[in-house]
N, C-alpha and C. Protein backbone atom coordinates (compact mmCIF):
# COMPACT_ATOMS: atom_id res chain seq x y z
N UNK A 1 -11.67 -2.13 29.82
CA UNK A 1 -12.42 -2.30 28.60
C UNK A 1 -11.44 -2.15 27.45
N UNK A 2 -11.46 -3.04 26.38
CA UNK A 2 -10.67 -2.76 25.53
C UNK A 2 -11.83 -3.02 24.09
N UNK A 3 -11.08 -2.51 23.02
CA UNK A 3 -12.05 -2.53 21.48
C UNK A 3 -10.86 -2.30 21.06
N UNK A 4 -11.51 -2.35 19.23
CA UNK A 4 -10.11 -2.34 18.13
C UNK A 4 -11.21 -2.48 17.29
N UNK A 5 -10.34 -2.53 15.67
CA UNK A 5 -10.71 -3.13 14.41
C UNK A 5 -9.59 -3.26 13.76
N UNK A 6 -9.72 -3.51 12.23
CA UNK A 6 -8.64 -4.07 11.58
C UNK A 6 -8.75 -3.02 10.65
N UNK A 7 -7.19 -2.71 10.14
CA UNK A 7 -6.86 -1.21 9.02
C UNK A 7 -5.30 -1.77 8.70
N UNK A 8 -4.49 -1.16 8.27
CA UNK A 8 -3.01 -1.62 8.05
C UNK A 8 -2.31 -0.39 7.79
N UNK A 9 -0.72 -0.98 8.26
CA UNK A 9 -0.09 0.04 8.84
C UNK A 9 1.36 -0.21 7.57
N UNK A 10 1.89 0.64 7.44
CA UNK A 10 3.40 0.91 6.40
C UNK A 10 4.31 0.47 7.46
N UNK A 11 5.00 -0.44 7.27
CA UNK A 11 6.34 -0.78 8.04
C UNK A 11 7.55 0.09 7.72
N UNK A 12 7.98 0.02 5.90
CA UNK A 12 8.35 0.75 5.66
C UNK A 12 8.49 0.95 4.20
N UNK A 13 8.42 2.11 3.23
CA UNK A 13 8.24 1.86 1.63
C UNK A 13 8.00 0.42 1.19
N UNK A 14 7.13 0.26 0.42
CA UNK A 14 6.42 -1.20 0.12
C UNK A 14 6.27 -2.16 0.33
N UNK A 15 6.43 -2.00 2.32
CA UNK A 15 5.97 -3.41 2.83
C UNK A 15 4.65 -2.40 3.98
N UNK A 16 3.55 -2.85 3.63
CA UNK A 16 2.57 -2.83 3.96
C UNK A 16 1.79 -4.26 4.91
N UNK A 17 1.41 -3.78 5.98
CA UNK A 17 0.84 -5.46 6.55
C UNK A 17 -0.47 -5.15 6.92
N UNK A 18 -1.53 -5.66 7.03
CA UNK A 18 -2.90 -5.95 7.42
C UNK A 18 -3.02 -6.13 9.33
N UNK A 19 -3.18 -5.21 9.97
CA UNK A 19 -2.86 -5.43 11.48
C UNK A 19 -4.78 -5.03 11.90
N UNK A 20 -4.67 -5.64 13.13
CA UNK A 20 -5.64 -5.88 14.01
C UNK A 20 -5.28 -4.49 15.40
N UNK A 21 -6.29 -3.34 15.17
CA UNK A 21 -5.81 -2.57 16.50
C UNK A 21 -6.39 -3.04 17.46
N UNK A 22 -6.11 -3.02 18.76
CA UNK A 22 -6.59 -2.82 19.90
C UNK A 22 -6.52 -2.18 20.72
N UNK A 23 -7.35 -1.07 21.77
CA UNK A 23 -7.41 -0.03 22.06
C UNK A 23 -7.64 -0.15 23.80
N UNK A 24 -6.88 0.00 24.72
CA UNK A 24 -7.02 -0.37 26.09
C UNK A 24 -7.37 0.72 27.08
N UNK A 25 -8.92 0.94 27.51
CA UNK A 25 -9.66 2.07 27.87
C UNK A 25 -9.88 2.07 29.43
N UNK A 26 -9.69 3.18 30.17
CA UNK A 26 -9.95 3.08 31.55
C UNK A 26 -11.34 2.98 31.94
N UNK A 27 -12.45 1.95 31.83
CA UNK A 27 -13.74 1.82 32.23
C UNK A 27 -14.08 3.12 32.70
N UNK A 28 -13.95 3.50 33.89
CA UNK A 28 -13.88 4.50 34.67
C UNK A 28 -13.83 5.88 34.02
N UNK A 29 -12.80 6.59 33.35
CA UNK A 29 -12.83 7.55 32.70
C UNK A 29 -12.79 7.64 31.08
N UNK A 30 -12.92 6.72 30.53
CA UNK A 30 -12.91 6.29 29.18
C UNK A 30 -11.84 6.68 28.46
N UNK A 31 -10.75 6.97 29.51
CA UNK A 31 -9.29 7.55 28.67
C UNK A 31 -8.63 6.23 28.26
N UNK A 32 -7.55 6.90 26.90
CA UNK A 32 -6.90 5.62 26.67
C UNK A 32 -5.48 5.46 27.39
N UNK A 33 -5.69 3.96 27.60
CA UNK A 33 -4.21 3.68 28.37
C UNK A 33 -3.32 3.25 27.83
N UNK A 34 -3.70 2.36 26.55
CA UNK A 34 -2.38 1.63 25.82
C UNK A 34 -3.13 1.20 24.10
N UNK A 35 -2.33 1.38 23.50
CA UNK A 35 -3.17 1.24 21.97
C UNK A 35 -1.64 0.01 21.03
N UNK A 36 -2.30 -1.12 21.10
CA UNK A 36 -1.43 -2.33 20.24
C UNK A 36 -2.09 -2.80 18.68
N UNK A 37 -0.67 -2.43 18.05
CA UNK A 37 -1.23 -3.13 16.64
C UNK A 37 -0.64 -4.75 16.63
N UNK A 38 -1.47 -5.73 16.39
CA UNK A 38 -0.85 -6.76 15.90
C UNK A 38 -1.29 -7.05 14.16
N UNK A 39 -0.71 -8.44 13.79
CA UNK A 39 -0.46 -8.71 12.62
C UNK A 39 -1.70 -9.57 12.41
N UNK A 40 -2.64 -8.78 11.29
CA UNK A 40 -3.68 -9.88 11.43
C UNK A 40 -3.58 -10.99 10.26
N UNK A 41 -2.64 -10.59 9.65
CA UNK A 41 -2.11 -12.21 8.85
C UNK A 41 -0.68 -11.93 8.46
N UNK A 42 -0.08 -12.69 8.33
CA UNK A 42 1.69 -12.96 7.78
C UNK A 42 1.79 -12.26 6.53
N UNK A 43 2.86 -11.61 6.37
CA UNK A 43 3.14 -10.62 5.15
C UNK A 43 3.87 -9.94 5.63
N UNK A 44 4.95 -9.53 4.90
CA UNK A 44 5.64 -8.17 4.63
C UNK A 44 6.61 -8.42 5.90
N UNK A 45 7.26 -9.54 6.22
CA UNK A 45 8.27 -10.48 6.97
C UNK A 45 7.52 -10.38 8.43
N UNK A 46 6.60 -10.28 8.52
CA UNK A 46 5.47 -10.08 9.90
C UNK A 46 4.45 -11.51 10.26
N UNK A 47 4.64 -11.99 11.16
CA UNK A 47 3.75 -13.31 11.46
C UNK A 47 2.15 -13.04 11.90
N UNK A 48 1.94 -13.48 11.55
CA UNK A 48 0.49 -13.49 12.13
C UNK A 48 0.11 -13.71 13.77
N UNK A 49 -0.21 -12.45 14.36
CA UNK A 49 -0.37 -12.44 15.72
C UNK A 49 0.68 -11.05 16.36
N UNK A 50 1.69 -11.53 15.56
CA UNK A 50 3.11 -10.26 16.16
C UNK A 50 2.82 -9.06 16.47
N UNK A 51 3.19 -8.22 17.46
CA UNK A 51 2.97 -7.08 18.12
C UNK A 51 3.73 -5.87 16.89
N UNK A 52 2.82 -5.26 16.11
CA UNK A 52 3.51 -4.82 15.35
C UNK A 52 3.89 -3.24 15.06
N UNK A 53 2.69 -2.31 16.42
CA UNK A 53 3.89 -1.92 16.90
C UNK A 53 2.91 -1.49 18.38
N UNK A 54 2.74 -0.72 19.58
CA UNK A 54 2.43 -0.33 20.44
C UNK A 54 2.70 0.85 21.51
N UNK A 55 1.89 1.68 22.01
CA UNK A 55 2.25 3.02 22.63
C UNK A 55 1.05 2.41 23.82
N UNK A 56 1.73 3.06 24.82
CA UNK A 56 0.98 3.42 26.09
C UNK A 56 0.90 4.69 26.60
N UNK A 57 -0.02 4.90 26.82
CA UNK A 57 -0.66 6.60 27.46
C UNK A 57 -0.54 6.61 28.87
N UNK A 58 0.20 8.00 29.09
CA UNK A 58 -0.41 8.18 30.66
C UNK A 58 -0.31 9.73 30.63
N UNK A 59 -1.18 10.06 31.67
CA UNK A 59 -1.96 11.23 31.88
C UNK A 59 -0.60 12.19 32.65
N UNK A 60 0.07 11.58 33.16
CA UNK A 60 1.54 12.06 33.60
C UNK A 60 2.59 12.34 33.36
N UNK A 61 2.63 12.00 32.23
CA UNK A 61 3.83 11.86 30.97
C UNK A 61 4.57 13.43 30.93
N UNK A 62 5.43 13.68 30.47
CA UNK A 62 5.67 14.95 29.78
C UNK A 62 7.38 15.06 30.73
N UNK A 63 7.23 16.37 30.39
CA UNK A 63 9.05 16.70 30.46
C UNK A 63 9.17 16.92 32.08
N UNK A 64 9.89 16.55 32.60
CA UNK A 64 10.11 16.71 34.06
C UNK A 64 11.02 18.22 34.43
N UNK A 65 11.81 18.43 33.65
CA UNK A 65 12.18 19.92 33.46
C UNK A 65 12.61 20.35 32.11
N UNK A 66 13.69 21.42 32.31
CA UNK A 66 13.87 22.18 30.07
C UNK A 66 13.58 20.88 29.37
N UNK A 67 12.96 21.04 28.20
CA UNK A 67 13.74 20.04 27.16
C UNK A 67 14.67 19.82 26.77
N UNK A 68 15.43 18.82 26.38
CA UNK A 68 16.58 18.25 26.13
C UNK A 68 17.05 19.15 24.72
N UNK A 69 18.06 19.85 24.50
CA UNK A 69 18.49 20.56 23.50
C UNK A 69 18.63 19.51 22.10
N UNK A 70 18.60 20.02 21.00
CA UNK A 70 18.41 19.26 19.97
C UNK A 70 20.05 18.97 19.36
N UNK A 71 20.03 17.81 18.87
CA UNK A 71 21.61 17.06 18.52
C UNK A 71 22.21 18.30 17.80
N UNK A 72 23.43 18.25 17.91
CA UNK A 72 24.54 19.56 17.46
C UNK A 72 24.20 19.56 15.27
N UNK A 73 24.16 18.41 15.35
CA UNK A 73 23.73 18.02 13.46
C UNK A 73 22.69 18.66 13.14
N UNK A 74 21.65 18.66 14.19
CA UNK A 74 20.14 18.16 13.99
C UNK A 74 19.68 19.49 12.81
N UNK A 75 18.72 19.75 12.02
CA UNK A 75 18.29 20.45 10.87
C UNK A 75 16.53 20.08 11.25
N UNK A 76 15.97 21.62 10.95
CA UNK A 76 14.49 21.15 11.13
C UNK A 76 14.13 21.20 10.02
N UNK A 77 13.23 20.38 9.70
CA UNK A 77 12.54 19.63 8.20
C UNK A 77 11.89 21.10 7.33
N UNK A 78 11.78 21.34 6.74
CA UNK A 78 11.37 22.71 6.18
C UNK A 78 9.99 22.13 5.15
């Protein structure tokens, strides 16, 4: 089963595009499996239709052991 609607997403500082979500649901347990934005019209160097951006879910996911230590640079946002 899949559903969506249309909202718009920031690409990046003042390019804004008009995208179409769609939301990909396991009938069965009504969890989500995969969530795609496309372009629901051309703008902001984006075609109309283009995958603009997409994540997939799974119920399995996560760290297989420690987490990965953070880059020697890295600074946390305050």
């Amino acid at each position: 089963m899949d559903f969506g609607g249309t909202g718009s997403q920031v690409l990046s500082p003042g390019r804004t595009v008009t995208v179409r979500d769609r939301h990909i649901r396991d009938p069965g347990t009504g969890q989500t499996l995969a969530s795609v934005s496309y372009a629901a019209r051309t703008g902001a160097g984006v075609g109309e239709g283009e995958v603009v951006s997409h994540r997939a879910h799974g119920p399995e996911s996560g760290w297989t052991g420690p987490p990965a230590p953070a880059p020697k640079r890295c600074k946390r946002a305050r």
